[in-house]
C-alpha atoms as a PDB file:
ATOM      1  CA  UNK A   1       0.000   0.000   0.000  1.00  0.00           C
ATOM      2  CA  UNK A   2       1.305   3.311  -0.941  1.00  0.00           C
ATOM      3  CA  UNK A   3       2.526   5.635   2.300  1.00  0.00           C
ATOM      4  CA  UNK A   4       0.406   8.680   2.891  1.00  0.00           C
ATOM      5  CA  UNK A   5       1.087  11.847   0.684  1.00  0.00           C
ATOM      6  CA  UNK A   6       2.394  13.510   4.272  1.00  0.00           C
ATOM      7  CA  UNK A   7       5.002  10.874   4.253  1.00  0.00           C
ATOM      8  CA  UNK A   8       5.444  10.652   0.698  1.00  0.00           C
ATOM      9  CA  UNK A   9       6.643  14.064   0.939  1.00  0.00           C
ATOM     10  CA  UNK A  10       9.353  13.979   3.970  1.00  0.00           C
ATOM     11  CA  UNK A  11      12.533  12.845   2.206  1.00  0.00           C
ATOM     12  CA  UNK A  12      13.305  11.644  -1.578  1.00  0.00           C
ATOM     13  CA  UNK A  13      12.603   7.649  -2.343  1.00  0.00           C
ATOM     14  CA  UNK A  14      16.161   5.777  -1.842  1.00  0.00           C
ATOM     15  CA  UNK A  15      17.462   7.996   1.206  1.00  0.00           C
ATOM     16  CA  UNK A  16      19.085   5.882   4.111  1.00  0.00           C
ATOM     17  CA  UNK A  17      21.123   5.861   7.031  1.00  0.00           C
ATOM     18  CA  UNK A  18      20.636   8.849   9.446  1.00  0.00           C
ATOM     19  CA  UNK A  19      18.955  10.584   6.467  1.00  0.00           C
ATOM     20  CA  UNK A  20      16.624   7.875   6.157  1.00  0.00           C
ATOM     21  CA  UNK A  21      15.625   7.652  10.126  1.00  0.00           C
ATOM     22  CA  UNK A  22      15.111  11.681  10.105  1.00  0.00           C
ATOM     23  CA  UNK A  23      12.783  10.595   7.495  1.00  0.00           C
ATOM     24  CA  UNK A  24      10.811   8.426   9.376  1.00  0.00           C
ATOM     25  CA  UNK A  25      10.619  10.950  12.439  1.00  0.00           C
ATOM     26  CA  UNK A  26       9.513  13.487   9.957  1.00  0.00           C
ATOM     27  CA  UNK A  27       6.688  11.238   8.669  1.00  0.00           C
ATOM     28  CA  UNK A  28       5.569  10.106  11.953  1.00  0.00           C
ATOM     29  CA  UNK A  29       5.358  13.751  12.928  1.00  0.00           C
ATOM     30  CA  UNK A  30       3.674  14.971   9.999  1.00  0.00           C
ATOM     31  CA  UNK A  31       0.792  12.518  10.225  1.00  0.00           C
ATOM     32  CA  UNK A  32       0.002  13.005  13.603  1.00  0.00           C
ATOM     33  CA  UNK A  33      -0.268  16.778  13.107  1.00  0.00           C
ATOM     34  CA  UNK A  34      -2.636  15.841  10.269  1.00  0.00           C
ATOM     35  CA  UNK A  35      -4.485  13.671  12.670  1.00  0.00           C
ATOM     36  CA  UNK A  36      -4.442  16.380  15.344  1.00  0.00           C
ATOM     37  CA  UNK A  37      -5.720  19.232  13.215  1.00  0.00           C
ATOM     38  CA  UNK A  38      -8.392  16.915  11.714  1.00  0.00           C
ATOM     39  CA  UNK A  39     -10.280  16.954  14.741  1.00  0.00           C
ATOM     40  CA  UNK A  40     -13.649  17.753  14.088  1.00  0.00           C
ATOM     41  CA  UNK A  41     -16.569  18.610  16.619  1.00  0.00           C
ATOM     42  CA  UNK A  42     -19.942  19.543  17.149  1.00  0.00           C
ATOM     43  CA  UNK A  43     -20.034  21.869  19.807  1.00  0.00           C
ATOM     44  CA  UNK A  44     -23.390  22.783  21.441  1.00  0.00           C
ATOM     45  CA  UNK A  45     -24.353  26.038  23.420  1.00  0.00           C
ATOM     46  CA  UNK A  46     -27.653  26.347  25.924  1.00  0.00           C
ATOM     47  CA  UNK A  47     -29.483  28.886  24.125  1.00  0.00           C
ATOM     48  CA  UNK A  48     -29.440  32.545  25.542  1.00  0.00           C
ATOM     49  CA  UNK A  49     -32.955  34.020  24.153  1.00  0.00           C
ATOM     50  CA  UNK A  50     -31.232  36.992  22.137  1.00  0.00           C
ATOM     51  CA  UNK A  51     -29.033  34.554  20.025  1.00  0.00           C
ATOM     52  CA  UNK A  52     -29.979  32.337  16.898  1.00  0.00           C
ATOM     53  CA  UNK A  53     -28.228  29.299  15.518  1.00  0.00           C
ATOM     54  CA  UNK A  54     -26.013  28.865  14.009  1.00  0.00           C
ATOM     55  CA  UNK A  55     -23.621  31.079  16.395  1.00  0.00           C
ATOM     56  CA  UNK A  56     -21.280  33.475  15.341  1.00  0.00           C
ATOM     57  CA  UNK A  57     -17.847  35.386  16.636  1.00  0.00           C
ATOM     58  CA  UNK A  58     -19.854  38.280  17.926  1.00  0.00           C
ATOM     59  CA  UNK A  59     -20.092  38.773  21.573  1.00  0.00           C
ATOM     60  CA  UNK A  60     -23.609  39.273  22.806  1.00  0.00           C
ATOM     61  CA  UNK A  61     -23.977  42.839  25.085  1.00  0.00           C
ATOM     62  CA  UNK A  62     -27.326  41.764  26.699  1.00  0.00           C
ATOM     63  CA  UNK A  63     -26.606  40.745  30.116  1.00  0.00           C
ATOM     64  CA  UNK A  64     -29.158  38.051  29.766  1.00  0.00           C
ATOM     65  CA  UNK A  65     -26.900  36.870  26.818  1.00  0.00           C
ATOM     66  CA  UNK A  66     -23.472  36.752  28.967  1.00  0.00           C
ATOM     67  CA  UNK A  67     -23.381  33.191  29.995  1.00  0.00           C
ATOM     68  CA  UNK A  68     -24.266  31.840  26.563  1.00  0.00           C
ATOM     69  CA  UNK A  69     -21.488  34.450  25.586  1.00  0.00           C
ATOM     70  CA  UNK A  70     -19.129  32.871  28.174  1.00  0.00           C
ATOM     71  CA  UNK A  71     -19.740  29.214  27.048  1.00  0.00           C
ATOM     72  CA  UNK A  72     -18.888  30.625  23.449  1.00  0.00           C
ATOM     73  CA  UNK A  73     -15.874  32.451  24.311  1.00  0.00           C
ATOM     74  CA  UNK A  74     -14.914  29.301  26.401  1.00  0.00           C
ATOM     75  CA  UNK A  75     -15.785  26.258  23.851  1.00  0.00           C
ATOM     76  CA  UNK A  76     -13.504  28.543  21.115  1.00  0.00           C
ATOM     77  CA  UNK A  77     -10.837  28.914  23.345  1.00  0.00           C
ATOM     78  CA  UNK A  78     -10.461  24.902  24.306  1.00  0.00           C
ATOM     79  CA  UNK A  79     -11.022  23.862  20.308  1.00  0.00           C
ATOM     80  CA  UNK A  80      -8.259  26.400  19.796  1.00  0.00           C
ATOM     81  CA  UNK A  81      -6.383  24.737  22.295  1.00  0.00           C
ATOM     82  CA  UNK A  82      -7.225  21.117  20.932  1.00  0.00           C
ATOM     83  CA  UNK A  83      -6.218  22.315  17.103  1.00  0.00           C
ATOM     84  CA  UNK A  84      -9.790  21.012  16.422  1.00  0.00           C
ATOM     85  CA  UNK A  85     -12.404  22.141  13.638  1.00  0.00           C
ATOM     86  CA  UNK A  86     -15.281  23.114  16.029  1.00  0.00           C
ATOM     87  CA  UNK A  87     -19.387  23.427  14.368  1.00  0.00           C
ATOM     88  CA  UNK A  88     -20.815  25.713  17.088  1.00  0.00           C
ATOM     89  CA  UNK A  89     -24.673  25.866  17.404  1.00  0.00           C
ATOM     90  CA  UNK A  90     -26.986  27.246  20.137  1.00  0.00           C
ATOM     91  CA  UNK A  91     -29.842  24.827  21.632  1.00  0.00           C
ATOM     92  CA  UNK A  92     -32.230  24.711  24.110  1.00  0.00           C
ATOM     93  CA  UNK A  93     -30.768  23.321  27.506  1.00  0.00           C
ATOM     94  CA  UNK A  94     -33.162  20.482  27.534  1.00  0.00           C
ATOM     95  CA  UNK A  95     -31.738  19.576  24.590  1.00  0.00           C
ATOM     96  CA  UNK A  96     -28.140  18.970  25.003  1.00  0.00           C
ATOM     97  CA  UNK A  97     -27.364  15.802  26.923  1.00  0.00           C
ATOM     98  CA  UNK A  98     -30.238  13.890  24.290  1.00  0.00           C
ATOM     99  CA  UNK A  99     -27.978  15.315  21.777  1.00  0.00           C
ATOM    100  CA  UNK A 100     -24.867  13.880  23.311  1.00  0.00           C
ATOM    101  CA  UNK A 101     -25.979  10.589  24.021  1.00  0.00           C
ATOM    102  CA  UNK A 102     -27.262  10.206  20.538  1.00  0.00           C
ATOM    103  CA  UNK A 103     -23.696  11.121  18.950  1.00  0.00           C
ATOM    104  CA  UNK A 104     -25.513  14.482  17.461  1.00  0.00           C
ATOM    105  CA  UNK A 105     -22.713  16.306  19.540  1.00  0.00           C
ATOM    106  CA  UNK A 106     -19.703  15.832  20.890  1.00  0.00           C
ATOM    107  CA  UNK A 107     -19.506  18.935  23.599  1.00  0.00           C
ATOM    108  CA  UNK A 108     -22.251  20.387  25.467  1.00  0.00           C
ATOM    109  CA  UNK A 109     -21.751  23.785  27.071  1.00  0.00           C
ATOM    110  CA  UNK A 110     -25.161  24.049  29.064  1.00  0.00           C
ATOM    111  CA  UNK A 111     -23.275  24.812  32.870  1.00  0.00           C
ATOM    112  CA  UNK A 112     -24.784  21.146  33.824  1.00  0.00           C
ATOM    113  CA  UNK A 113     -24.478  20.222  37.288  1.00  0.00           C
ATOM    114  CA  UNK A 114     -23.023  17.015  37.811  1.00  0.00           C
ATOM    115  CA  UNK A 115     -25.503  14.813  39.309  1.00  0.00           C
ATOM    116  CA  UNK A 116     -25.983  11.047  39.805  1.00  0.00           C
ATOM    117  CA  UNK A 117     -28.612  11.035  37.676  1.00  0.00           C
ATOM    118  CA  UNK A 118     -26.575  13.125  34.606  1.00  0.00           C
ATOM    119  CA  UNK A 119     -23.728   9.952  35.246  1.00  0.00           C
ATOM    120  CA  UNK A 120     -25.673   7.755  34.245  1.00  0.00           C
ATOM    121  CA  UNK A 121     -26.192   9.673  30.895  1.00  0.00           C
ATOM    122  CA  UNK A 122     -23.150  11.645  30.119  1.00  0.00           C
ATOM    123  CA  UNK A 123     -19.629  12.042  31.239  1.00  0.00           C
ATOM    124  CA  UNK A 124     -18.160  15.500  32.426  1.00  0.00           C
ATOM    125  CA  UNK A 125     -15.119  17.801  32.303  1.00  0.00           C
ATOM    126  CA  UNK A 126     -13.240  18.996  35.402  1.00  0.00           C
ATOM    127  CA  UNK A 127     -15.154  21.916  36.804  1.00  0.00           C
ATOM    128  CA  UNK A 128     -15.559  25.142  35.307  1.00  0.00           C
ATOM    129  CA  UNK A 129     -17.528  27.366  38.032  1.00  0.00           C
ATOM    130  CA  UNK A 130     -19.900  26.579  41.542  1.00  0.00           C
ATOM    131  CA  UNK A 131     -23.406  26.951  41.459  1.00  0.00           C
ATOM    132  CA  UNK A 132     -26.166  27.085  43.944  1.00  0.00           C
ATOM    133  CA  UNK A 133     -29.616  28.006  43.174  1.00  0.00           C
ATOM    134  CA  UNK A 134     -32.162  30.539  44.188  1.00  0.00           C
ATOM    135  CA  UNK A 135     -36.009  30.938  44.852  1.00  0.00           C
ATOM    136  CA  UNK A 136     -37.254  34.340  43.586  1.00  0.00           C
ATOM    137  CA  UNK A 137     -40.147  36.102  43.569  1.00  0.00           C
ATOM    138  CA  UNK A 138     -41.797  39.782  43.793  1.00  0.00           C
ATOM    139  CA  UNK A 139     -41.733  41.722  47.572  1.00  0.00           C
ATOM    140  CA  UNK A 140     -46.222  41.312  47.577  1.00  0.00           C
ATOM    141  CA  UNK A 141     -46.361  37.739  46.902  1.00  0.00           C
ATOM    142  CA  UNK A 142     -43.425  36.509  49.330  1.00  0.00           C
ATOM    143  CA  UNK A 143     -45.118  38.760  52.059  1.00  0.00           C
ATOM    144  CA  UNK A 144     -48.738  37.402  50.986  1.00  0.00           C
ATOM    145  CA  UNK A 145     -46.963  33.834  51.650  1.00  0.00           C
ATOM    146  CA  UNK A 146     -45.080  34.612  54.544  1.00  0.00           C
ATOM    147  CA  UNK A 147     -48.306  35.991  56.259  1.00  0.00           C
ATOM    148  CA  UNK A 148     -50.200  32.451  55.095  1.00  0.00           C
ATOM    149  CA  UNK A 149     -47.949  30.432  56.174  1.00  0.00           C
ATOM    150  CA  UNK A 150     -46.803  32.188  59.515  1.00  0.00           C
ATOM    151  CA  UNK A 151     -43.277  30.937  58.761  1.00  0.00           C
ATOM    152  CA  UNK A 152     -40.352  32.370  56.699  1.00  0.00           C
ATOM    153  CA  UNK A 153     -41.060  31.494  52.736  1.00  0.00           C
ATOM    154  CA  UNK A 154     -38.457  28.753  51.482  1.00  0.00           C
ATOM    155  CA  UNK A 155     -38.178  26.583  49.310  1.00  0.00           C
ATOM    156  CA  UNK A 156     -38.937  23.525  51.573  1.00  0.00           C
ATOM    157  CA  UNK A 157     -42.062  25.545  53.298  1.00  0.00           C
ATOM    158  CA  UNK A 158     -43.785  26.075  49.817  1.00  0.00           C
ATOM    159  CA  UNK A 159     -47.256  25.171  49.285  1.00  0.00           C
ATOM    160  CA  UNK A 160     -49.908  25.537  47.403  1.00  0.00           C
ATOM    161  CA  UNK A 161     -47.817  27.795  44.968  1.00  0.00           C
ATOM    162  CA  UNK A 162     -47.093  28.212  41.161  1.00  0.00           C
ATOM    163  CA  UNK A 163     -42.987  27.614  40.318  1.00  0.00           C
ATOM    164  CA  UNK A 164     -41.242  28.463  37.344  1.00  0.00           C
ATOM    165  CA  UNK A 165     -38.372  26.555  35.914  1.00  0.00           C
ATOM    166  CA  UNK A 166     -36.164  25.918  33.390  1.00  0.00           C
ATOM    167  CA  UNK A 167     -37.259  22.606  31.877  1.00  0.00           C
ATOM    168  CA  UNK A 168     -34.730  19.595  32.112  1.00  0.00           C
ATOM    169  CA  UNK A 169     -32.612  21.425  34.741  1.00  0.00           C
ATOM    170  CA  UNK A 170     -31.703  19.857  37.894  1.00  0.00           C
ATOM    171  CA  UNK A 171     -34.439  22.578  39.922  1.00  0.00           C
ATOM    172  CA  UNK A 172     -37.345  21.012  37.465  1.00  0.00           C
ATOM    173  CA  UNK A 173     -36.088  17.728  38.224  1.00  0.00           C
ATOM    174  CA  UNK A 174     -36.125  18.460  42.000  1.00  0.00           C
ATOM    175  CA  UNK A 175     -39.253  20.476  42.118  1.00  0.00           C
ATOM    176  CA  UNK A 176     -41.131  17.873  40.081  1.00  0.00           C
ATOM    177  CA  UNK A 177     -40.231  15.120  42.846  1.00  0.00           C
ATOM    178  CA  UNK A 178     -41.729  17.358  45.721  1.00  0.00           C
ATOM    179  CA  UNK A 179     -44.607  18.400  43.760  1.00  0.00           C
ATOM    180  CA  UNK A 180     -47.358  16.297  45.016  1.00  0.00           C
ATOM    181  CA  UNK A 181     -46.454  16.488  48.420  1.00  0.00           C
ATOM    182  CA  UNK A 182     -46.154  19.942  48.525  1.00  0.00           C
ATOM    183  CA  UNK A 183     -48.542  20.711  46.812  1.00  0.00           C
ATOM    184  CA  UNK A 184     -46.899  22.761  43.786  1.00  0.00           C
ATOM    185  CA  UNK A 185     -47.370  23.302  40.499  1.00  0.00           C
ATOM    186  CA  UNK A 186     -44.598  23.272  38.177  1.00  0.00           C
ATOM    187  CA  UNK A 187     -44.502  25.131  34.958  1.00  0.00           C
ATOM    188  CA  UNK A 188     -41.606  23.861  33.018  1.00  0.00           C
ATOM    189  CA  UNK A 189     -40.487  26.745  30.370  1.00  0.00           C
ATOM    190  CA  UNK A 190     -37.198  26.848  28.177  1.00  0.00           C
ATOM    191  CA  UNK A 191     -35.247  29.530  29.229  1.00  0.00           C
ATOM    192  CA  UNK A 192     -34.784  31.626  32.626  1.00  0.00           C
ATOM    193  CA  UNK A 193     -35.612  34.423  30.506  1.00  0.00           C
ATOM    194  CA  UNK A 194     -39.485  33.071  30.241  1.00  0.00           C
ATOM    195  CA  UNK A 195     -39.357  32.207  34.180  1.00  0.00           C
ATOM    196  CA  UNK A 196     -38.598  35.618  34.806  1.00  0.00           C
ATOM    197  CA  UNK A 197     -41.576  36.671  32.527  1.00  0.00           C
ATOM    198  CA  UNK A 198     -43.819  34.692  33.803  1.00  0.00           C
ATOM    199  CA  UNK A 199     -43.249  35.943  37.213  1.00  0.00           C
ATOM    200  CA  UNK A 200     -43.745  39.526  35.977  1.00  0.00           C
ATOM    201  CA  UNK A 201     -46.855  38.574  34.196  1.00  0.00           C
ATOM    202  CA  UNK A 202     -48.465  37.067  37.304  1.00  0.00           C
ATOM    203  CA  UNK A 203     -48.363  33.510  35.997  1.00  0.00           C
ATOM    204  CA  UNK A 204     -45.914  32.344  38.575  1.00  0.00           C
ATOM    205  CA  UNK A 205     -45.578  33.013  42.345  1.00  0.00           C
ATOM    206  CA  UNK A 206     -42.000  31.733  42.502  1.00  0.00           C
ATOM    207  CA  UNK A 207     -39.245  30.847  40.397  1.00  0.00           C
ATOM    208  CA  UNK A 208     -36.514  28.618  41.236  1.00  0.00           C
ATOM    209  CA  UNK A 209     -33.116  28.491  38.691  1.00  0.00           C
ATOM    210  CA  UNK A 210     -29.910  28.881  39.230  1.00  0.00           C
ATOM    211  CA  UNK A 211     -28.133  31.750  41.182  1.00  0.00           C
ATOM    212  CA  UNK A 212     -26.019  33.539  38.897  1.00  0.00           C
ATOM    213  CA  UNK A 213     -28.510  33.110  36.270  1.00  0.00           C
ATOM    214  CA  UNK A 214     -31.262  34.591  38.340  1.00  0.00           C
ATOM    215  CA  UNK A 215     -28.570  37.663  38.630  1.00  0.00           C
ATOM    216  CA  UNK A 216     -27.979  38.231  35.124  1.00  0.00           C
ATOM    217  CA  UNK A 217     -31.994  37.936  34.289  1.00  0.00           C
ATOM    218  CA  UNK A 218     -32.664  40.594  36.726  1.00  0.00           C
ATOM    219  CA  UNK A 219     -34.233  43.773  35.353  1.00  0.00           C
ATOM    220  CA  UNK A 220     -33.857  46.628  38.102  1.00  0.00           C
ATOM    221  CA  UNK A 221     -36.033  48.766  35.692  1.00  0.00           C
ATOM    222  CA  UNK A 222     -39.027  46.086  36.052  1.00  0.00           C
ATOM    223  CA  UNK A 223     -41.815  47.260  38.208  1.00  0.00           C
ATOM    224  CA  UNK A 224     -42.070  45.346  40.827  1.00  0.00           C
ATOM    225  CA  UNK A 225     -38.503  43.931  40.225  1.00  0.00           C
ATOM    226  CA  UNK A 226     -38.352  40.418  41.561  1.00  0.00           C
ATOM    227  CA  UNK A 227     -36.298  39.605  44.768  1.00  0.00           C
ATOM    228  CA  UNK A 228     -34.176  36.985  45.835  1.00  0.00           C
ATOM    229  CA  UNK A 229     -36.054  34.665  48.826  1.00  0.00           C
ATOM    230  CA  UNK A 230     -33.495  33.271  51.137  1.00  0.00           C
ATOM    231  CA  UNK A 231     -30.237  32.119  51.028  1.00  0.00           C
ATOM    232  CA  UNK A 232     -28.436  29.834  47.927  1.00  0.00           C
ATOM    233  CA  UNK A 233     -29.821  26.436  48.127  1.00  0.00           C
ATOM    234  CA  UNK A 234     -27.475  23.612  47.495  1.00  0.00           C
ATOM    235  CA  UNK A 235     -29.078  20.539  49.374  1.00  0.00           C
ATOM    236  CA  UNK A 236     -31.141  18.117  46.632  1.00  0.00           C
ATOM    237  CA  UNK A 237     -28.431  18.346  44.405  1.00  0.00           C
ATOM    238  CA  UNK A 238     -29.364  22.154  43.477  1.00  0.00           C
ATOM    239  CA  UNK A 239     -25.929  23.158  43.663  1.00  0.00           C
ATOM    240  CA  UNK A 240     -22.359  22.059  43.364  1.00  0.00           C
ATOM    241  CA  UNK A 241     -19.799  22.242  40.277  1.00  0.00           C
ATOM    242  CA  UNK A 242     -20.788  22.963  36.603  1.00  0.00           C
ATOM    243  CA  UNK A 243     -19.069  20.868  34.059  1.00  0.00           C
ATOM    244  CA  UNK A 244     -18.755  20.461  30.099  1.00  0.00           C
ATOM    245  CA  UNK A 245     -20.581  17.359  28.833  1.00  0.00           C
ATOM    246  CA  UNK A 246     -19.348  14.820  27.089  1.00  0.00           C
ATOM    247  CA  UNK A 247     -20.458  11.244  26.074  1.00  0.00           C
ATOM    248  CA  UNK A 248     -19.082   8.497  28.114  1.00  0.00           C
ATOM    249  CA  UNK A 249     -17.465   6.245  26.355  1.00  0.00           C
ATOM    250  CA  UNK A 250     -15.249   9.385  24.769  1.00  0.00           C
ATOM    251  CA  UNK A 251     -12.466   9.217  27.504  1.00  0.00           C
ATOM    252  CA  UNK A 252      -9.856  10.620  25.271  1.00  0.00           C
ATOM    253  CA  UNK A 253     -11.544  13.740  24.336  1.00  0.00           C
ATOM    254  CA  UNK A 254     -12.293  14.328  28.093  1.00  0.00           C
ATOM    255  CA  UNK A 255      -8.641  14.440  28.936  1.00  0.00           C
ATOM    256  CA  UNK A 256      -8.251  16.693  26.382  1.00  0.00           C
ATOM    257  CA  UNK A 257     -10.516  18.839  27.433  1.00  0.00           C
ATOM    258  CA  UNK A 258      -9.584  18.783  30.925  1.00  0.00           C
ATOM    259  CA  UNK A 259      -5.550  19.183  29.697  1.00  0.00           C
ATOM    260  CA  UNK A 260      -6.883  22.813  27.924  1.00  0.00           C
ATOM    261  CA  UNK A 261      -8.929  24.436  30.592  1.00  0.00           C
ATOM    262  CA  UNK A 262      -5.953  23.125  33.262  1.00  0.00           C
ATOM    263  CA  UNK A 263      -3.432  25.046  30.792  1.00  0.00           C
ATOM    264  CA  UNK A 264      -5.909  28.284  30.694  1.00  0.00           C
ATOM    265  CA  UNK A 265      -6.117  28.244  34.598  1.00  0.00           C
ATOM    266  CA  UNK A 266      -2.651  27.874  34.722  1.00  0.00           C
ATOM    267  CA  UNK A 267      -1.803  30.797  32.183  1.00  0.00           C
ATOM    268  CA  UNK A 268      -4.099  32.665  33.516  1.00  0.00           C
ATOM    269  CA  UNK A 269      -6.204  33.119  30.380  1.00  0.00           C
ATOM    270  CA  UNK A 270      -9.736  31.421  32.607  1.00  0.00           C
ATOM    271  CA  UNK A 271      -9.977  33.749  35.256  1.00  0.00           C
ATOM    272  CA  UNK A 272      -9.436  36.437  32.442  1.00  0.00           C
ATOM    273  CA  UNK A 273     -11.906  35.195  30.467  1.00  0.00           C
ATOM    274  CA  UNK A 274     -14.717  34.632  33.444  1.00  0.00           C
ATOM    275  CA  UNK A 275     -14.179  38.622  34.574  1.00  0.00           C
ATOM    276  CA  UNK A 276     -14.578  39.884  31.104  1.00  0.00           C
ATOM    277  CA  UNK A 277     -18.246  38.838  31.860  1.00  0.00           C
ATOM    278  CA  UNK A 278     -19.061  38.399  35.544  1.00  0.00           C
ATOM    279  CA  UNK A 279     -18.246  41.069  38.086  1.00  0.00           C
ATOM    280  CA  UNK A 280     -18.078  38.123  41.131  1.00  0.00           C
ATOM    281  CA  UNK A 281     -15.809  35.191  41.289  1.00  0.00           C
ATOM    282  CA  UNK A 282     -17.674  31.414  40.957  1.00  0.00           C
ATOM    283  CA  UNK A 283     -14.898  29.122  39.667  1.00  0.00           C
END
């Protein structure tokens, strides 16, 4: 069989001694640079409302864009790092670890918390940031259900109530295994953006999602503007370390992964790149 055109290339036919070995360093070499650059992935991004697929190079100013913007910044950054040929898209969040496990991807930027449940489905990077999550709701209705229930509103003393969440996310999962014994309903939506919408239009009493992206939702111009109820809630698996997804039986590729972002921590190019968007410190 005829050598490959990379090795075809490295020294004339008929060359020997050390000439010869050089040559067959050279070839080795050139094909696995061939191999490396011809790395080829499908990256996926959760879905920030303002942004379309497929994704492009342009940062996103909305600050209910940023974290889709980080996870775009981020996933460019490690393909860079990997010499790899990334497809980027944007998707909805519940949509990301189906697309993994069914080989339609092969990274998942979603900031999934690793859970027991998720291990069973995907495997993970090293961690990127810490998460905890967060009831909100407006000042009237958390007073109206503090004076009902004659006990300080949280998310274990909620009854009777209407919760928003982002559908698929670990808080939909939890909220949906409380719900008959407490009592709630859920109303699974796709984004936090339409959580936060609901609540202003009345058709939620609470929302539960994630902390930081309950902070970048936030619209101080919104009247009433929705406030945080209680402390971050990390108990049922609502909080913890947020990780890349990957499939499982891709071990390789994880290493890689984790080799880039434990080069960018260690260059200092992360912590750069998570304070060009976030003004407090998660990772």
């Amino acid at each position: 069989m005829a050598a490959p055109l990379s090795a075809r290339m490295c020294f004339p036919a008929g060359s020997s001694g050390v000439c010869g070995r050089l040559g067959a360093l050279c070839c080795a070499a050139l094909v696995c640079a061939g191999s490396a650059v011809g790395l080829e992935l499908r990256v996926a991004i959760a879905r920030a409302p303002v942004l379309e697929t497929p994704a492009n190079t342009q940062a996103a100013p909305k600050p209910t864009a940023l974290l889709a913007d980080f996870n775009f910044a981020l996933a460019r950054e490690i393909c860079r790092r990997l010499t790899a040929k990334c497809v980027y898209t944007y998707q909805p969040f519940a949509e990301i670890i189906p697309a993994i496990e069914d080989k339609r991807i092969e990274l998942g930027f979603g900031n999934h918390l690793r859970t027991k449940a998720r291990e069973a489905q995907v495997a993970f990077s090293g961690p990127l940031w810490y998460s905890s999550s967060r009831l909100l709701s407006t000042p009237a209705v958390a007073e109206r259900f503090a004076r009902q229930s004659a006990s300080e509103v949280t998310l274990d003393t909620l009854r009777d109530v209407r919760v928003a969440v982002v559908s698929a996310s670990q808080q939909h999962a939890y909220l949906r295994s409380v719900a008959d014994t407490q009592r709630l309903q859920v109303l699974d939506l796709a984004t936090a953006r339409e959580c936060i919408e609901a609540l202003n239009a009345e058709q939620a009493d609470f929302v539960l999602m994630y902390g930081l992206g309950a902070y970048l939702e936030l619209d101080a111009t919104l009247q009433p503007t929705p406030v945080f109820i209680g402390p971050g809630i990390i108990d049922h698996e609502l909080g913890g370390s947020v990780h890349i997804v990957l499939a499982r039986d891709d071990d390789a590729l994880r290493r890689r992964v984790d080799l880039a972002l434990d080069d960018m921590r260690r260059d200092g190019s992360y912590p750069r790149l998570w304070r060009r968007h976030f003004p407090v410190d998660l990772y």
